[in-house]
PDB file of N, CA and C in Angstrom:
ATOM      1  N   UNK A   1      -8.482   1.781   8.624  1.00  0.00           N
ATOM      2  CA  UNK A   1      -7.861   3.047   8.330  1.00  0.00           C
ATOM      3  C   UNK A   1      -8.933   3.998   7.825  1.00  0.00           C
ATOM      4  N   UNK A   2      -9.073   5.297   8.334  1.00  0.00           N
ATOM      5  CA  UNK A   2      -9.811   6.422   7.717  1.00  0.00           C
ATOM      6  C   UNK A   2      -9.029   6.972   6.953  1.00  0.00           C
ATOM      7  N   UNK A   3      -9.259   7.502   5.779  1.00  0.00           N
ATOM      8  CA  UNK A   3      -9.159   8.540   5.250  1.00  0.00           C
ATOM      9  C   UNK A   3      -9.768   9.690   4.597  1.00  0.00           C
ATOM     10  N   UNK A   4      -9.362  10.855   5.589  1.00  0.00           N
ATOM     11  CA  UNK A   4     -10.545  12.040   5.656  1.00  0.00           C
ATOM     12  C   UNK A   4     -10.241  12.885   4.599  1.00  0.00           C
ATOM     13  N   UNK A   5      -9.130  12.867   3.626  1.00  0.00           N
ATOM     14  CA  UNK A   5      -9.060  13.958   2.468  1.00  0.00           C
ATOM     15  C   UNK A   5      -7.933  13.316   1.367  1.00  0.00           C
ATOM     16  N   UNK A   6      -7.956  13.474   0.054  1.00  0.00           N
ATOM     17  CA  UNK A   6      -7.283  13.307  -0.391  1.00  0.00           C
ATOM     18  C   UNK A   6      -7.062  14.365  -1.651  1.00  0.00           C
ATOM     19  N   UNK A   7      -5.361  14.603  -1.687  1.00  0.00           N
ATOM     20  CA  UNK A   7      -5.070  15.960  -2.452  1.00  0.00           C
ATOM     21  C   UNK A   7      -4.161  14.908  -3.478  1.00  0.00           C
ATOM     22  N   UNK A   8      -4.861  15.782  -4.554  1.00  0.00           N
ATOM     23  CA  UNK A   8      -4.931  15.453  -5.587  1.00  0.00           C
ATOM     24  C   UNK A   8      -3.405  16.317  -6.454  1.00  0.00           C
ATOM     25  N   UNK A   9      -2.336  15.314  -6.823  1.00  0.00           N
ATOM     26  CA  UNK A   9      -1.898  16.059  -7.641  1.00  0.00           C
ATOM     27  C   UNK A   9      -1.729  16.437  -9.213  1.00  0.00           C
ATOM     28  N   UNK A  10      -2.119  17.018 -10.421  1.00  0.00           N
ATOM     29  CA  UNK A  10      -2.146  17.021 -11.586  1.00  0.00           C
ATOM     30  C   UNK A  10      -1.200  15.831 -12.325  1.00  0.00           C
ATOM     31  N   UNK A  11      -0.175  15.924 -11.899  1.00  0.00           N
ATOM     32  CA  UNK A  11       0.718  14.981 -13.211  1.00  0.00           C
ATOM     33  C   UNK A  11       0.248  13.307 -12.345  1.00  0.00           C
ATOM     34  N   UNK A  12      -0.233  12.887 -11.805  1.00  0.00           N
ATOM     35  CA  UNK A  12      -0.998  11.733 -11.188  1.00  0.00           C
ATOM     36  C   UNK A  12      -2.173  11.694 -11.370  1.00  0.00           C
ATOM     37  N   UNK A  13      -3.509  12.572 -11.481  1.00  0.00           N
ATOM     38  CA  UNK A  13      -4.166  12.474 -11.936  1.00  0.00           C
ATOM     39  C   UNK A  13      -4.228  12.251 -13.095  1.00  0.00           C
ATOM     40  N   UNK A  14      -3.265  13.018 -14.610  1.00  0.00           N
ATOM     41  CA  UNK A  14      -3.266  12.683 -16.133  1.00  0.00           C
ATOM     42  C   UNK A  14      -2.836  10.897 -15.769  1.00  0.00           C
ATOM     43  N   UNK A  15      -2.328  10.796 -15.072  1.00  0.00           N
ATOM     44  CA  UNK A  15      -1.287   9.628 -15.296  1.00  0.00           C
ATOM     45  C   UNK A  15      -2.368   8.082 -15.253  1.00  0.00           C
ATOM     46  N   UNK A  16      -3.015   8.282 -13.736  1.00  0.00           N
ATOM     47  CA  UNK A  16      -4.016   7.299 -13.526  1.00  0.00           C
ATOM     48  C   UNK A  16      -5.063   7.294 -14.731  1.00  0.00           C
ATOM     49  N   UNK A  17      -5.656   8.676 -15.161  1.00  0.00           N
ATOM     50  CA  UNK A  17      -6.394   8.273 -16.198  1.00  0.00           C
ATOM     51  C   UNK A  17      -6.317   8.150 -17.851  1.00  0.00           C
ATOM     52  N   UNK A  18      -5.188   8.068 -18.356  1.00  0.00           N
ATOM     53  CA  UNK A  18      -4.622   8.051 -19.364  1.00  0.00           C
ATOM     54  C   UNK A  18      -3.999   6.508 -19.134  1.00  0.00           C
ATOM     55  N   UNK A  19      -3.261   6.505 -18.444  1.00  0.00           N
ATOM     56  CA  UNK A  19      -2.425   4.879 -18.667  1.00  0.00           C
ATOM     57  C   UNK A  19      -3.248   3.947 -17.994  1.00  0.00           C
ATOM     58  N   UNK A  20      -4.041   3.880 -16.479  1.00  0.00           N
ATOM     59  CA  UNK A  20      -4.413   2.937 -16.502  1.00  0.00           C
ATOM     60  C   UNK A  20      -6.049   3.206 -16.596  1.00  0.00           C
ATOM     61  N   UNK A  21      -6.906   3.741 -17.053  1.00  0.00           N
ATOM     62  CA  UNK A  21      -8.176   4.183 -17.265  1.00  0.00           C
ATOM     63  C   UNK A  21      -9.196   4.164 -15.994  1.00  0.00           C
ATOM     64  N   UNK A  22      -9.023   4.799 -15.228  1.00  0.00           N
ATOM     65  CA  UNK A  22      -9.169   4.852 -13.982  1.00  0.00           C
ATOM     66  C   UNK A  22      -9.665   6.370 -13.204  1.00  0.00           C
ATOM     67  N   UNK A  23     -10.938   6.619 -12.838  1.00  0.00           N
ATOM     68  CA  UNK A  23     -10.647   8.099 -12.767  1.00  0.00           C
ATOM     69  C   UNK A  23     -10.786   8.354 -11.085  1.00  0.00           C
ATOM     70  N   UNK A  24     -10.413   9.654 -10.501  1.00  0.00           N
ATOM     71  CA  UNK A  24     -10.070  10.345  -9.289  1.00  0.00           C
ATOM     72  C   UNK A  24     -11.736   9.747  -8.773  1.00  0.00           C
ATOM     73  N   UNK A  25     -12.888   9.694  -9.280  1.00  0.00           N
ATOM     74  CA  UNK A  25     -13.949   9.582  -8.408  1.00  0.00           C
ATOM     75  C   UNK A  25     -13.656   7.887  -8.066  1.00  0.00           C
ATOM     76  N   UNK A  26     -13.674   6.749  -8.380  1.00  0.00           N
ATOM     77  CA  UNK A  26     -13.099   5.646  -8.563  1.00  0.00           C
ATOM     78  C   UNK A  26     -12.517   4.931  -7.447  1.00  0.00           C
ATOM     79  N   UNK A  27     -11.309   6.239  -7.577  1.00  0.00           N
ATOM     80  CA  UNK A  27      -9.788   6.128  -6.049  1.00  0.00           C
ATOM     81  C   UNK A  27     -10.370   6.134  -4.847  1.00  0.00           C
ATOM     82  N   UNK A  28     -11.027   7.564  -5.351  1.00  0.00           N
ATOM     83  CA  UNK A  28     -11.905   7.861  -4.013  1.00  0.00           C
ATOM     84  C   UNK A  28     -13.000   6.996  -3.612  1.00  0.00           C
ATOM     85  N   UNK A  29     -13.500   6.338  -4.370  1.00  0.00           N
ATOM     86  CA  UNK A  29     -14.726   5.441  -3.839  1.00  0.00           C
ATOM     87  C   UNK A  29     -14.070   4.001  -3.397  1.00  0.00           C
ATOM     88  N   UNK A  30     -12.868   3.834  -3.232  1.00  0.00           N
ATOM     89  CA  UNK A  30     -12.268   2.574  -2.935  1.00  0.00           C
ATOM     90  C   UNK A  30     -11.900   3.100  -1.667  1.00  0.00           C
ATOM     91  N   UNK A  31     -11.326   4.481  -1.128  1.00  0.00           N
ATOM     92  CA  UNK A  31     -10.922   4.689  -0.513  1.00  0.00           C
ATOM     93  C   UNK A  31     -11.754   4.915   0.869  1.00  0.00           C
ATOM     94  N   UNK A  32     -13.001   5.135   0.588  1.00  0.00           N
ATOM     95  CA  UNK A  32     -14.497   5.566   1.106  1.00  0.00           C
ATOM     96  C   UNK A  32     -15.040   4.343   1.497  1.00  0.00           C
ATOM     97  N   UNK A  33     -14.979   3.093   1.094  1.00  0.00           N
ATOM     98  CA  UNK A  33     -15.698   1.864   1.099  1.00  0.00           C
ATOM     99  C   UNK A  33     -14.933   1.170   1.740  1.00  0.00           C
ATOM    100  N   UNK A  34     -15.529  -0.397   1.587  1.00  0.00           N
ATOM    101  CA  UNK A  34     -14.641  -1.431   2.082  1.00  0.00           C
ATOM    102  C   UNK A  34     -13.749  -1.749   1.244  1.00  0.00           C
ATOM    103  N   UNK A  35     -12.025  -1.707   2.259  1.00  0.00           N
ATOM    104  CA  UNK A  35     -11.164  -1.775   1.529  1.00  0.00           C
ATOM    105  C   UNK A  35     -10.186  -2.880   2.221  1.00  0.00           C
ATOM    106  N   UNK A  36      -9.555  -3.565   1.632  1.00  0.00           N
ATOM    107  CA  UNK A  36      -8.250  -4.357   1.911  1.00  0.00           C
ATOM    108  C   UNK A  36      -7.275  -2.960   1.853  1.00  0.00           C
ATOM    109  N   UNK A  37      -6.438  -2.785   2.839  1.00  0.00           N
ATOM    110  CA  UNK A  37      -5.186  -1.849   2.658  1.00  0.00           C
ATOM    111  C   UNK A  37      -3.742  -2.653   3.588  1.00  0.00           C
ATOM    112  N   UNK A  38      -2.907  -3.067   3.097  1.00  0.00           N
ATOM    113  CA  UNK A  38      -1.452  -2.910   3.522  1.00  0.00           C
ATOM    114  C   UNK A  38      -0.091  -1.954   3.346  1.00  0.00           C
ATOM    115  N   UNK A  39       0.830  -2.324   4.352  1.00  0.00           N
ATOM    116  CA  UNK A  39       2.004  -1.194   4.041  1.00  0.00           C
ATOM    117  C   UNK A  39       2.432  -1.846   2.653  1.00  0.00           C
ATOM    118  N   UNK A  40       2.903  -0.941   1.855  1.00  0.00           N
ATOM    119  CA  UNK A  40       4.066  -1.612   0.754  1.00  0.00           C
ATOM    120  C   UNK A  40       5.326  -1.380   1.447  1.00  0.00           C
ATOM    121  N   UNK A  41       5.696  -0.373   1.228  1.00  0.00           N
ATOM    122  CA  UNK A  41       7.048   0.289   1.902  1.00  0.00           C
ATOM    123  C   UNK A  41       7.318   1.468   2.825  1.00  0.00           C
ATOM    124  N   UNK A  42       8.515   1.616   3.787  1.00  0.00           N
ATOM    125  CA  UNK A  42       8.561   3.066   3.990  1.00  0.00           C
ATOM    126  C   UNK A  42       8.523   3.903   2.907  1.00  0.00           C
ATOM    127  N   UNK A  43       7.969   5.089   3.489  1.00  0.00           N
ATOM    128  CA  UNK A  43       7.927   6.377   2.486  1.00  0.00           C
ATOM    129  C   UNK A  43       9.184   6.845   2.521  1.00  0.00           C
ATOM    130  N   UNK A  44       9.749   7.774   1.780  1.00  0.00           N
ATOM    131  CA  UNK A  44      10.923   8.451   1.927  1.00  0.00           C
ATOM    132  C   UNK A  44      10.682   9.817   2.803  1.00  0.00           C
ATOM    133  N   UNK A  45      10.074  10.343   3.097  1.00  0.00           N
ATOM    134  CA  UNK A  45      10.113  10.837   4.484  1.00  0.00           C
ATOM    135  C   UNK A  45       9.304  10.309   5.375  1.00  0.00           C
ATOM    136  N   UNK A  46       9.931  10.310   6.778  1.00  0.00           N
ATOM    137  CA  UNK A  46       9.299   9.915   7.914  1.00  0.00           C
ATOM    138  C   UNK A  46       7.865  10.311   8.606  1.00  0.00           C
ATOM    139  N   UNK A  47       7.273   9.039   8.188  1.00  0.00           N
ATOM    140  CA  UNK A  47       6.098   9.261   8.807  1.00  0.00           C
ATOM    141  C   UNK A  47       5.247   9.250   7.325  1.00  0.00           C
ATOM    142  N   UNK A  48       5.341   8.896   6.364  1.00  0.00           N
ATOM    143  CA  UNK A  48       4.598   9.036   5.405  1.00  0.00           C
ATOM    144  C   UNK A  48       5.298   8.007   4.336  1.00  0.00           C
ATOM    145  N   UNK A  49       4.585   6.888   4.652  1.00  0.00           N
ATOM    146  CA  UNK A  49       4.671   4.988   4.498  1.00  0.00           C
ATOM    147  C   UNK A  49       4.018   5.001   3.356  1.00  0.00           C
ATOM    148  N   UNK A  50       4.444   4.075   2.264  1.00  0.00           N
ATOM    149  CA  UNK A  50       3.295   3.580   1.296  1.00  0.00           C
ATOM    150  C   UNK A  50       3.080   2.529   1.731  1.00  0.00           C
ATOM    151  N   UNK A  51       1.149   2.707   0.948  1.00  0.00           N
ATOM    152  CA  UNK A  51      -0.009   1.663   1.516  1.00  0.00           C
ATOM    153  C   UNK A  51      -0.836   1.520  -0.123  1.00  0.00           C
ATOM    154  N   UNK A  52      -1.245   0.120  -0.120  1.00  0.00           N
ATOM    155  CA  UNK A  52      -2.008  -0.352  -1.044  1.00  0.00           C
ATOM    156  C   UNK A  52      -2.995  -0.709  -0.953  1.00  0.00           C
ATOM    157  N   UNK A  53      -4.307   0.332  -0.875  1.00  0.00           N
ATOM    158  CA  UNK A  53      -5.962  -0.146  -1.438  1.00  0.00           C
ATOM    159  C   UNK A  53      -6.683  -0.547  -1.870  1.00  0.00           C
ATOM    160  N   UNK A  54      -7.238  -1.694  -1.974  1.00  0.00           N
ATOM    161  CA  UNK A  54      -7.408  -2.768  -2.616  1.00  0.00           C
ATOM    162  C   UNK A  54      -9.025  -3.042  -2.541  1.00  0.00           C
ATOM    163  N   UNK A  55      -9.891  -2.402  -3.311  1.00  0.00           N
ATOM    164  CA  UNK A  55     -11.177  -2.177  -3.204  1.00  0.00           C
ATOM    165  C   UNK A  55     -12.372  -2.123  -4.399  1.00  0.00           C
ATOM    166  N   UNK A  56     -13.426  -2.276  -4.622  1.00  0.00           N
ATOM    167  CA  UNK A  56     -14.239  -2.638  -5.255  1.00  0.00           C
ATOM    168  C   UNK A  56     -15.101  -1.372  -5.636  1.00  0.00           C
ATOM    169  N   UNK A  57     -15.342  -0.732  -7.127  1.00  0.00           N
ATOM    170  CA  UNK A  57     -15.909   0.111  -7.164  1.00  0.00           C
ATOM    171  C   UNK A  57     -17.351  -0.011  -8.043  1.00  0.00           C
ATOM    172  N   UNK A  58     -18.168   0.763  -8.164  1.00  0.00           N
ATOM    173  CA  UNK A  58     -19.369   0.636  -9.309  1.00  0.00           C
ATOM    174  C   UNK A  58     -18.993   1.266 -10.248  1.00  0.00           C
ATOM    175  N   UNK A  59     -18.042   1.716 -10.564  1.00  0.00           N
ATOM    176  CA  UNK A  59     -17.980   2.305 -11.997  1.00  0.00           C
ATOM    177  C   UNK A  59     -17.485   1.372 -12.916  1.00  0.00           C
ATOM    178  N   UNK A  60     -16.881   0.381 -12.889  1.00  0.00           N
ATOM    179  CA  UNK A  60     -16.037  -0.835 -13.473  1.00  0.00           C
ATOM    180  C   UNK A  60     -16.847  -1.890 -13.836  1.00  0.00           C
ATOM    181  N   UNK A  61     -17.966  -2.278 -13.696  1.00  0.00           N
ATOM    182  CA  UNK A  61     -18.465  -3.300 -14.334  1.00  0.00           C
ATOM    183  C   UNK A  61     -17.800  -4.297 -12.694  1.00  0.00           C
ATOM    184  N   UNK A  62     -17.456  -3.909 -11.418  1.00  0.00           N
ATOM    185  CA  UNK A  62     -17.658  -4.661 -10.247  1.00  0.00           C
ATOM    186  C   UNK A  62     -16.263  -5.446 -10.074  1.00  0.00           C
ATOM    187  N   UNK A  63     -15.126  -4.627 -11.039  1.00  0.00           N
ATOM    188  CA  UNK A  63     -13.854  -4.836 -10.916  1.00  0.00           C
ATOM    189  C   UNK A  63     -12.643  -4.494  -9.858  1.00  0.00           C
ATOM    190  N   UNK A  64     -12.057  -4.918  -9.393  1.00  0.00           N
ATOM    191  CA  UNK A  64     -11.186  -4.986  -8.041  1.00  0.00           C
ATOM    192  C   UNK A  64      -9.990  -3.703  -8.654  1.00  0.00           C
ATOM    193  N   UNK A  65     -10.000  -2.375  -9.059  1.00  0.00           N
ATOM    194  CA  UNK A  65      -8.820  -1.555  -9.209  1.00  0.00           C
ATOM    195  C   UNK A  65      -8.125  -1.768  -7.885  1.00  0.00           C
ATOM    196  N   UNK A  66      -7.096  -1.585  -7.633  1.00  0.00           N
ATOM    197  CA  UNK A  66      -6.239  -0.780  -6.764  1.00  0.00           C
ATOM    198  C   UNK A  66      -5.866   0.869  -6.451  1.00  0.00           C
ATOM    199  N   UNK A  67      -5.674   0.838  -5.572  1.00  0.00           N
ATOM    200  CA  UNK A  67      -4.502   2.469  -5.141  1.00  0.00           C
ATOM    201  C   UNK A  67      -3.428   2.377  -4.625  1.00  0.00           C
ATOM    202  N   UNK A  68      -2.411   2.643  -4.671  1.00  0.00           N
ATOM    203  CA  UNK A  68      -1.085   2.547  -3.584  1.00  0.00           C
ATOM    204  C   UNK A  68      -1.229   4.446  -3.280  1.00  0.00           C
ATOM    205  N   UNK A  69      -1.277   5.103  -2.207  1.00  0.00           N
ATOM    206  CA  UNK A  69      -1.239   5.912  -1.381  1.00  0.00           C
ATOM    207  C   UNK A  69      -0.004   6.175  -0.383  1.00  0.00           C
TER     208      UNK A  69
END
């Protein structure tokens, strides 16, 4: 899977980095790299499925975060 952009929304951004300490450069570098990704579920509108990213970053001390997208 490519992914060529990702929009960022404010109350998800506070959210990822406040509760689980995790920041937007991070997401993006899992998302950029080698990643494990599966469906979780349909999305609630058509054509826009959740998927879970499952990837390895350098900011973590070489820890496996996730994304669901």
């Amino acid at each position: 899977m490519i992914i060529n952009e990702v929009i960022w929304k404010e109350k998800f951004v506070k959210k990822i980095e406040s509760k689980y300490k995790v920041t937007t450069f991070e997401v993006e570098e899992i998302l950029r790299g080698k990643m494990k990704v599966r469906r979780v579920t349909k999305g609630a509108v058509e054509g826009e499925d959740v998927y879970l990213a499952l990837g390895q970053t350098t900011m973590q001390d070489g820890t496996f975060p996730y994304s669901l997208f």
